[in-house]
C-alpha atoms as a PDB file:
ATOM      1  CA  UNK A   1       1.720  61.792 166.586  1.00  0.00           C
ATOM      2  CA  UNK A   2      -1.128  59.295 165.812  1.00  0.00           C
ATOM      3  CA  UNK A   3      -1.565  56.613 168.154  1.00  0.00           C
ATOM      4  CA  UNK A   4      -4.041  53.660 168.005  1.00  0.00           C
ATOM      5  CA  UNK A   5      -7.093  53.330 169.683  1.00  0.00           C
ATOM      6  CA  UNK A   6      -7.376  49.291 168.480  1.00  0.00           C
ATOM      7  CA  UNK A   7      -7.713  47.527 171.374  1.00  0.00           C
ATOM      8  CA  UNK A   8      -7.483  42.952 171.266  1.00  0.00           C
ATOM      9  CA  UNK A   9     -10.609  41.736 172.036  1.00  0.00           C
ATOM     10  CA  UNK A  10      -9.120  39.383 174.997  1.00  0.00           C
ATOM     11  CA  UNK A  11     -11.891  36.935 174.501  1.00  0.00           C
ATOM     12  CA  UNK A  12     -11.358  35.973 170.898  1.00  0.00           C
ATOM     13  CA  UNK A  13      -8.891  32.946 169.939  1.00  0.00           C
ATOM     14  CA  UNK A  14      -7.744  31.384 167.042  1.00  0.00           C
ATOM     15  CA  UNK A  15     -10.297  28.754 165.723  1.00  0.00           C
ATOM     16  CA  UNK A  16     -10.302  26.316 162.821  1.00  0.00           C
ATOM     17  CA  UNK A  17     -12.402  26.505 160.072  1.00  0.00           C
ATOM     18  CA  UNK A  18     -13.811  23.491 157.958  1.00  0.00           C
ATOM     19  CA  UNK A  19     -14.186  23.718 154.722  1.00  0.00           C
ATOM     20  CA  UNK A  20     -15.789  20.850 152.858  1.00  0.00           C
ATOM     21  CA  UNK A  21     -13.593  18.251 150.984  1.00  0.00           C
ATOM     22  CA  UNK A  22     -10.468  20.639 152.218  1.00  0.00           C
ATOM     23  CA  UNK A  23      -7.946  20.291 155.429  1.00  0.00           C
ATOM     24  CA  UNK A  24      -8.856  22.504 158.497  1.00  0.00           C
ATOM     25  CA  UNK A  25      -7.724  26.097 158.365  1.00  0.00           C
ATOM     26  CA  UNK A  26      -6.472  27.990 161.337  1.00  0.00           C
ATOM     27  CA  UNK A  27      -6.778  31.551 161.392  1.00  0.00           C
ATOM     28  CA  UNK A  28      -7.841  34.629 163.095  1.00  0.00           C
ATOM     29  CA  UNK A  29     -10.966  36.547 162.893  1.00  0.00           C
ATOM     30  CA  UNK A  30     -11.958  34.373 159.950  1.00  0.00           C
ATOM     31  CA  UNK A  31      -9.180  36.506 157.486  1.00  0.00           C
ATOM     32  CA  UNK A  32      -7.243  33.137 155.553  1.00  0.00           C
ATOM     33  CA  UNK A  33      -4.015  35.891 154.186  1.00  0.00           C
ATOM     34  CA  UNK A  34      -1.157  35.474 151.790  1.00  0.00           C
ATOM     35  CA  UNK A  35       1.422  33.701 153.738  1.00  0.00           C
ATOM     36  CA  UNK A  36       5.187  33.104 153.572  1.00  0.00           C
ATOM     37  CA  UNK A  37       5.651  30.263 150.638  1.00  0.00           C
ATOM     38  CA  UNK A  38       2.686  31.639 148.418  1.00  0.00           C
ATOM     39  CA  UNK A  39       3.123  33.048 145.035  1.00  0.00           C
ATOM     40  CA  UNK A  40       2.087  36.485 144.499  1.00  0.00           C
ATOM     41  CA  UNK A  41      -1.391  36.764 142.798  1.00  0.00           C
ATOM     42  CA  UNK A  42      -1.333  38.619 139.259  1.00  0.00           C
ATOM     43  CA  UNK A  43      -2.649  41.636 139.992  1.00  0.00           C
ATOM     44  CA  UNK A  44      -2.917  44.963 137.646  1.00  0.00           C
ATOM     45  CA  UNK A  45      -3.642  48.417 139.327  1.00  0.00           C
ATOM     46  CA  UNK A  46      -4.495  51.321 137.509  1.00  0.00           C
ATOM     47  CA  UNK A  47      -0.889  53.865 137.389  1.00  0.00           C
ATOM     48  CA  UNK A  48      -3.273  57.159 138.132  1.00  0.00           C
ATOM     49  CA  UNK A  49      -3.430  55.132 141.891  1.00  0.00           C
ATOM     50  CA  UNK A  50       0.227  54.953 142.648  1.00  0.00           C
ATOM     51  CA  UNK A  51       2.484  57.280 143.644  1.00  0.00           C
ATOM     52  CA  UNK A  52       6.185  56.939 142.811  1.00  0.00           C
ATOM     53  CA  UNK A  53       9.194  57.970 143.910  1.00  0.00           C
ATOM     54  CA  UNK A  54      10.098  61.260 142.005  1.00  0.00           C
ATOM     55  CA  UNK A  55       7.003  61.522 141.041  1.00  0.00           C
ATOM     56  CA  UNK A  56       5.605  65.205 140.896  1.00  0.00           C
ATOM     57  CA  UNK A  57       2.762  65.069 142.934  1.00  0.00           C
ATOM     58  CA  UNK A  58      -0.415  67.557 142.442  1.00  0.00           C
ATOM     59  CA  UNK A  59      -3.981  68.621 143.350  1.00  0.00           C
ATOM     60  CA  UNK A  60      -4.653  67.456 139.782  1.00  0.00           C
ATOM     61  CA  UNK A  61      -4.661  63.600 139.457  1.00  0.00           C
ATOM     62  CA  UNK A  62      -2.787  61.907 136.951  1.00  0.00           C
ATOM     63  CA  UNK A  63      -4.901  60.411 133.793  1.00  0.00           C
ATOM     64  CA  UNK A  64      -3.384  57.210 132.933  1.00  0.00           C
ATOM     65  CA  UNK A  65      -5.064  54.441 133.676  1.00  0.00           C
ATOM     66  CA  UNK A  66      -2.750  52.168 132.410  1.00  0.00           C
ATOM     67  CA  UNK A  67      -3.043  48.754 134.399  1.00  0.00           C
ATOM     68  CA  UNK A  68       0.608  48.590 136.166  1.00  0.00           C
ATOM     69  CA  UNK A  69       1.402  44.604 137.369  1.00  0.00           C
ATOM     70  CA  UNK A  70       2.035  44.611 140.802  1.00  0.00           C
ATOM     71  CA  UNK A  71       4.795  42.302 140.354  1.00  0.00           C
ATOM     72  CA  UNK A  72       6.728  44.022 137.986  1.00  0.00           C
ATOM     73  CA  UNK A  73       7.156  46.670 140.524  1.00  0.00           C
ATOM     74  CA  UNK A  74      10.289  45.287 142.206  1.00  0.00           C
ATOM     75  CA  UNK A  75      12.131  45.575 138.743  1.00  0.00           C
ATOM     76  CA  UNK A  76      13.348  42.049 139.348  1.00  0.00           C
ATOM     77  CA  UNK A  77      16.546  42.784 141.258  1.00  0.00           C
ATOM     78  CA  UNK A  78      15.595  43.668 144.854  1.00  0.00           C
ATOM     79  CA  UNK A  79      13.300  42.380 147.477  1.00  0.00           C
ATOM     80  CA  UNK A  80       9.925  44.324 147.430  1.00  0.00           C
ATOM     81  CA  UNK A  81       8.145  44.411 151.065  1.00  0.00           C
ATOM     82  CA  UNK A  82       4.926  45.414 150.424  1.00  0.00           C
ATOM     83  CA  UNK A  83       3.301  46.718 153.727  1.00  0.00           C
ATOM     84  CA  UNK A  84      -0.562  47.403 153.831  1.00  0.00           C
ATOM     85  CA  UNK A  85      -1.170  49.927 155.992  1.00  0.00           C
ATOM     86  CA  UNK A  86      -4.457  50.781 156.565  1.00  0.00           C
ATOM     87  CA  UNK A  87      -5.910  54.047 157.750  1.00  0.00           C
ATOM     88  CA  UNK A  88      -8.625  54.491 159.968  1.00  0.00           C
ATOM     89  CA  UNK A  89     -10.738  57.444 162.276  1.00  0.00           C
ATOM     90  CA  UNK A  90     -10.059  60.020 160.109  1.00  0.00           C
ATOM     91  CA  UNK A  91      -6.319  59.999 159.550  1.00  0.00           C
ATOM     92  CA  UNK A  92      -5.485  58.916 155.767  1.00  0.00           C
ATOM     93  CA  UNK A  93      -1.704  58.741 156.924  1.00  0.00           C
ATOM     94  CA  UNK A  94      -0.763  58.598 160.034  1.00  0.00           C
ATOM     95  CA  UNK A  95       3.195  57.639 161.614  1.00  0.00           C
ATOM     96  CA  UNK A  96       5.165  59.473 158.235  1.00  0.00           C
ATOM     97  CA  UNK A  97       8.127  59.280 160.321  1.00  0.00           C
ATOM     98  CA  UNK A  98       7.775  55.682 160.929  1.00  0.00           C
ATOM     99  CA  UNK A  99       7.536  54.697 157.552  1.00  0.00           C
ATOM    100  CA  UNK A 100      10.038  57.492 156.097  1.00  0.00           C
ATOM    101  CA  UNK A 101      12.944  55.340 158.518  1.00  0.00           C
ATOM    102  CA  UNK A 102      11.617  52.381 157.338  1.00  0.00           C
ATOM    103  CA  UNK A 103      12.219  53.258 153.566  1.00  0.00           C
ATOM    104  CA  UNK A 104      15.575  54.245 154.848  1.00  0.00           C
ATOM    105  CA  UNK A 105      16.745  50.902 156.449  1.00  0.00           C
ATOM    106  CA  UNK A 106      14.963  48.628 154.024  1.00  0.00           C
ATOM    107  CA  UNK A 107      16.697  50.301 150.681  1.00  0.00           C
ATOM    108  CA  UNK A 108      19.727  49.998 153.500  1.00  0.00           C
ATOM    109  CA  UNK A 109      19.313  46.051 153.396  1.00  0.00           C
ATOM    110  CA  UNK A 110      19.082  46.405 149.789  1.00  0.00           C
ATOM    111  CA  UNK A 111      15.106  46.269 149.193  1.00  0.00           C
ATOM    112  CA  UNK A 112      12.078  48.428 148.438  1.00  0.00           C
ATOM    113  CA  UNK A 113       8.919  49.323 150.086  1.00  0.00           C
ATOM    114  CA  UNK A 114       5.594  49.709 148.851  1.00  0.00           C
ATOM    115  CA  UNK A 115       3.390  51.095 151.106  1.00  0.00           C
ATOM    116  CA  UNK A 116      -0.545  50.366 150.271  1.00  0.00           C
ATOM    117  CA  UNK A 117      -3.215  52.451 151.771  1.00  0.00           C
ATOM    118  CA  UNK A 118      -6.721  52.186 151.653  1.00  0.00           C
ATOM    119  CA  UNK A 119      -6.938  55.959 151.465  1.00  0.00           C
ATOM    120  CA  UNK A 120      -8.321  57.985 147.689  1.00  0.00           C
ATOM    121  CA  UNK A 121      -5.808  58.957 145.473  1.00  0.00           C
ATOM    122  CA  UNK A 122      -6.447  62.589 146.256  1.00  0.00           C
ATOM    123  CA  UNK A 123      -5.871  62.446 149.988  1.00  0.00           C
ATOM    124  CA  UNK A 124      -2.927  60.549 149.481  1.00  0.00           C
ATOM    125  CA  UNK A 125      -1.528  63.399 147.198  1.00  0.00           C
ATOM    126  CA  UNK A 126      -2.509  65.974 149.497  1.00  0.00           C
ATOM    127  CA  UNK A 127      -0.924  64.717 152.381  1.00  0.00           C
ATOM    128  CA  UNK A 128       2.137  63.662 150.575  1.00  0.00           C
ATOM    129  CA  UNK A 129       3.322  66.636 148.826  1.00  0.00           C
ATOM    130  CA  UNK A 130       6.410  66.612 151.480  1.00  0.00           C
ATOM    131  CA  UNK A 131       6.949  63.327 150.725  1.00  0.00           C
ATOM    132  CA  UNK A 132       7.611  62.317 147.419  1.00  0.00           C
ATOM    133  CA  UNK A 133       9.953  59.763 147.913  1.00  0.00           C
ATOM    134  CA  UNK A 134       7.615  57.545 149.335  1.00  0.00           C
ATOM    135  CA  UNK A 135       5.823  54.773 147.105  1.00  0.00           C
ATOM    136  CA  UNK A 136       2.202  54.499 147.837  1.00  0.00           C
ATOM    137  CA  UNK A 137      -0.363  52.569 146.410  1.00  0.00           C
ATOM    138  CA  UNK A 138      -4.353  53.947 146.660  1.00  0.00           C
ATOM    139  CA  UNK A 139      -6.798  50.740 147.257  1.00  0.00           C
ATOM    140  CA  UNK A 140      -9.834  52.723 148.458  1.00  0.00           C
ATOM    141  CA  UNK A 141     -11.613  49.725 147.310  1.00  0.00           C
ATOM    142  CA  UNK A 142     -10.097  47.269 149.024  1.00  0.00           C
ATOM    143  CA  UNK A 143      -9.724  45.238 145.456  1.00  0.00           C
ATOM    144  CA  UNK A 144      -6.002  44.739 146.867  1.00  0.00           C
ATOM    145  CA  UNK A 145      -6.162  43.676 150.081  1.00  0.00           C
ATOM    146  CA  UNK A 146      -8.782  41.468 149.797  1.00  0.00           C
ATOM    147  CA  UNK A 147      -6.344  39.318 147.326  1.00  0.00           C
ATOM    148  CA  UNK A 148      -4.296  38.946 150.101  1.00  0.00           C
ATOM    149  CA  UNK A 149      -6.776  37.817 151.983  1.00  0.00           C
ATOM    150  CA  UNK A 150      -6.546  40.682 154.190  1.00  0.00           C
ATOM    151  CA  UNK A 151      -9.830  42.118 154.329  1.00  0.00           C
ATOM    152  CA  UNK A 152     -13.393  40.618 153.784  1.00  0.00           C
ATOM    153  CA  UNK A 153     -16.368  42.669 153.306  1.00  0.00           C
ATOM    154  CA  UNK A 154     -18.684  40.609 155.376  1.00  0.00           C
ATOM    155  CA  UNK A 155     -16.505  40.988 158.126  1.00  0.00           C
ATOM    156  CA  UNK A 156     -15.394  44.371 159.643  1.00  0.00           C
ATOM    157  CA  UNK A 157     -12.701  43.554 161.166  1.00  0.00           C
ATOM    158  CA  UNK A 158     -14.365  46.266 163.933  1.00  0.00           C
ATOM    159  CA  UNK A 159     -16.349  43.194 164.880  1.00  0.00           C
ATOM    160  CA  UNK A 160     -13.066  41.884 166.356  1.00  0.00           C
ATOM    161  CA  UNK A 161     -11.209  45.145 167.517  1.00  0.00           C
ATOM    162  CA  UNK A 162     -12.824  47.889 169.720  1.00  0.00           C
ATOM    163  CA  UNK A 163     -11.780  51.591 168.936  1.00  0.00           C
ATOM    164  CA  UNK A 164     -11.989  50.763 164.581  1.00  0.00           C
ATOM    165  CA  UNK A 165     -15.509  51.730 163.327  1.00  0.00           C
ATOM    166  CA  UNK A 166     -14.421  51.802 159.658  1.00  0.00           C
ATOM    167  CA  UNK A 167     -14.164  48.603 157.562  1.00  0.00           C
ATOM    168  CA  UNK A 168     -10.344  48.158 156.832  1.00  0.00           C
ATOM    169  CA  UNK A 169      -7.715  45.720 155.955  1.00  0.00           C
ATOM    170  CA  UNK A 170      -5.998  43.922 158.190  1.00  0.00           C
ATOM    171  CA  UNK A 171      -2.289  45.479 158.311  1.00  0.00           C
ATOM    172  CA  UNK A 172       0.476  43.356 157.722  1.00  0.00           C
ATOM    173  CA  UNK A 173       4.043  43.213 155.537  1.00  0.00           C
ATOM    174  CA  UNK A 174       5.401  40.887 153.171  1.00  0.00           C
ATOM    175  CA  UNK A 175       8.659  40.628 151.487  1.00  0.00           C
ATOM    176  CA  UNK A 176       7.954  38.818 148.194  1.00  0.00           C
ATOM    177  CA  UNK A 177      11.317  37.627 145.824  1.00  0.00           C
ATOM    178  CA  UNK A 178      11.684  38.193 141.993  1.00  0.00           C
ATOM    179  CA  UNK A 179       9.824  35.229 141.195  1.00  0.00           C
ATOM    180  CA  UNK A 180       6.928  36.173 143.098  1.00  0.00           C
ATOM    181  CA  UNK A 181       7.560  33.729 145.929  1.00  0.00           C
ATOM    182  CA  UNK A 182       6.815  35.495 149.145  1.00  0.00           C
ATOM    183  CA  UNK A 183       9.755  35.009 151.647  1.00  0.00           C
ATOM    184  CA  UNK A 184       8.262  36.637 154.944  1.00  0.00           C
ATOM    185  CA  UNK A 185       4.747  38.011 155.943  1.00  0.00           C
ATOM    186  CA  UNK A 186       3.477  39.897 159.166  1.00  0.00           C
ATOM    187  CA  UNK A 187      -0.122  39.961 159.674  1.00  0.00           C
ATOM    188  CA  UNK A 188      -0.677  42.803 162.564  1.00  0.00           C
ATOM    189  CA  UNK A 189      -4.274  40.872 163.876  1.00  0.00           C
ATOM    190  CA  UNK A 190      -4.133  43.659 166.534  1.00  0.00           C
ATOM    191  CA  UNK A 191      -2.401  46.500 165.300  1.00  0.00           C
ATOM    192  CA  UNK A 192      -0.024  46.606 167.684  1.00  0.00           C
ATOM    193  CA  UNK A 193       2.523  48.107 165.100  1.00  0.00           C
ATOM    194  CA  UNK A 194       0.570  51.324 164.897  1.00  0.00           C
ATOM    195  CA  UNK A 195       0.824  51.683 168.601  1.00  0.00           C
ATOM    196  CA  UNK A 196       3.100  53.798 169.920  1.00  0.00           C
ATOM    197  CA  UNK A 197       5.869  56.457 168.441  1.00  0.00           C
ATOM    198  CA  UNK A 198       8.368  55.312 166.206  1.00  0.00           C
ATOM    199  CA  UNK A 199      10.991  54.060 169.030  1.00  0.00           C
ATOM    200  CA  UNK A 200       8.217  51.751 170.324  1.00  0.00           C
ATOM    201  CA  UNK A 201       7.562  50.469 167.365  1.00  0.00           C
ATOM    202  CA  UNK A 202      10.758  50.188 165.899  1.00  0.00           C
ATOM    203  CA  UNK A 203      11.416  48.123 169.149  1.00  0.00           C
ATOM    204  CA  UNK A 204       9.138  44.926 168.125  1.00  0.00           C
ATOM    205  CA  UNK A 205      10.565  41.848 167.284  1.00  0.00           C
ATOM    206  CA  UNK A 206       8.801  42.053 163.880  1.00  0.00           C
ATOM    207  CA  UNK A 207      10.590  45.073 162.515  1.00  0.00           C
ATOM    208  CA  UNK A 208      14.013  43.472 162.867  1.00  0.00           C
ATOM    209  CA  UNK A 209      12.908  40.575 161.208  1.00  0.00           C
ATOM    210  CA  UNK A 210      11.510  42.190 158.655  1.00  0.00           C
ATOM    211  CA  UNK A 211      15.013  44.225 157.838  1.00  0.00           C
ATOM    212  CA  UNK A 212      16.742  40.451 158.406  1.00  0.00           C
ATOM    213  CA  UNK A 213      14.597  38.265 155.866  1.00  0.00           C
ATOM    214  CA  UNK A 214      15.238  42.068 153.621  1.00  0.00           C
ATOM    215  CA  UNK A 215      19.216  42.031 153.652  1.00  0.00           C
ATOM    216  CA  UNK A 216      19.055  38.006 153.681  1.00  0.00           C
ATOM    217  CA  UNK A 217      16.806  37.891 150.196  1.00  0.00           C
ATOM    218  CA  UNK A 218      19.257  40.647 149.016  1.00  0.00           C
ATOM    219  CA  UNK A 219      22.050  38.727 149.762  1.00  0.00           C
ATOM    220  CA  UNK A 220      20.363  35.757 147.719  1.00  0.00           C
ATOM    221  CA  UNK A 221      19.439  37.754 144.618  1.00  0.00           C
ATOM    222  CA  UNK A 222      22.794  39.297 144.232  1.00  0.00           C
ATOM    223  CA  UNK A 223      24.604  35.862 144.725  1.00  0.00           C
ATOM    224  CA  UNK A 224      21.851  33.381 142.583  1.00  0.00           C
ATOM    225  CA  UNK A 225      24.275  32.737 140.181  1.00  0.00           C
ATOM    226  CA  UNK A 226      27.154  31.346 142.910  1.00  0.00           C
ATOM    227  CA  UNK A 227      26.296  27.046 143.397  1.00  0.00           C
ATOM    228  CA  UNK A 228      27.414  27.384 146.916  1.00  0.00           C
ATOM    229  CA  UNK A 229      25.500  30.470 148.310  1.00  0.00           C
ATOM    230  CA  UNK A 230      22.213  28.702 149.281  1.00  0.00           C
ATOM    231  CA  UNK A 231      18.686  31.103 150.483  1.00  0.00           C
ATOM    232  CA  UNK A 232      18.649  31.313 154.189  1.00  0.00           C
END
């Protein structure tokens, strides 16, 4: 079982950052993410970088490079959480059991996940032949996460965090509505949801609100058409 060797630095807090002719900022480590209330960026990734549930995954990677909109991935009648999950030290996917349960309860609550990774392509398909009903995305560039403000490449976020020597994205999770409108995020400043086995983390406050916000958004796309039903 992987466990995290992140550890807080104790002695950093959040500060506020002024930028000219613009309202102060607050934020950690200097990282300004996608919050809840935002609109989901237009973004296009390549379809030879995504693995898809039922896909037949192989050594050999897929040709098409067919730009696939990220938005259009949540096929406009479910609530798409869309948690970055960054490896690090040499594990391209670490906690499988974790994020297999996860799947589970969030198509439960009437949702889908997409997990993003910062891994290649090909490790992702080597390490997920077992697993094909998971939906991953490949951003070994980081083009992804740094839209959502989740990772800058001036600053590692192991500058902040002792035991990460790679340059990653911050983790975090999102749920983001039809329209694009993103109804919950999650930004993991200190990875505390890769520490752990699955019980422990399944035990944070975060994870049931996650599977909450899921089921409530459900509830609202199913019902958009009744007056009276109003979004939590």
């Amino acid at each position: 079982m992987h466990t995290s060797t992140a550890r807080v630095n104790k002695n950093v807090r959040p500060f506020t950052q002024i930028l000219e002719g613009t309202p102060s900022v607050s934020n950690y480590y200097g990282f300004s993410p996608l919050k809840k209330g935002d609109l989901l960026p237009v973004i296009k990734h390549p379809a030879s970088q995504i693995i898809h549930p039922g896909s037949s995954i192989q050594e050999n990677l897929p040709k098409d490079i067919t730009p696939v909109e990220l938005a259009a991935l949540g096929n406009g009648k479910r609530p798409l959480v869309i948690l970055f999950r960054p490896t690090f030290n040499h594990n391209p996917f670490g906690q499988i059991e974790f994020l297999n349960t996860l799947q589970a309860d969030i198509q439960i609550m009437g949702g889908s996940l997409l997990i993003v990774s910062n891994a290649p392509i090909r490790d992702l398909n080597r390490q997920l032949h077992q697993f094909s009903h998971l939906w991953v995305l490949s951003d070994p560039h980081n083009s992804l996460a740094e839209k959502f403000g989740l990772f800058t490449p001036d600053n590692p976020i192991g500058d902040w965090l002792s035991g990460i020597d790679d340059n990653i994205p911050l983790p975090a999770f999102y749920v983001v509505l039809p329209n694009g409108e993103i109804s919950f995020h999650y930004i993991d400043y200190n990875f505390r949801t890769y520490q752990g086995n699955q019980e422990d983390i399944y035990q944070q406050a975060v994870i049931r609100q996650l599977l909450t916000r899921v089921y409530q958004d459900a509830q609202f796309i199913n019902h958009n058409r009744n007056p009276a039903f109003k979004h939590p």
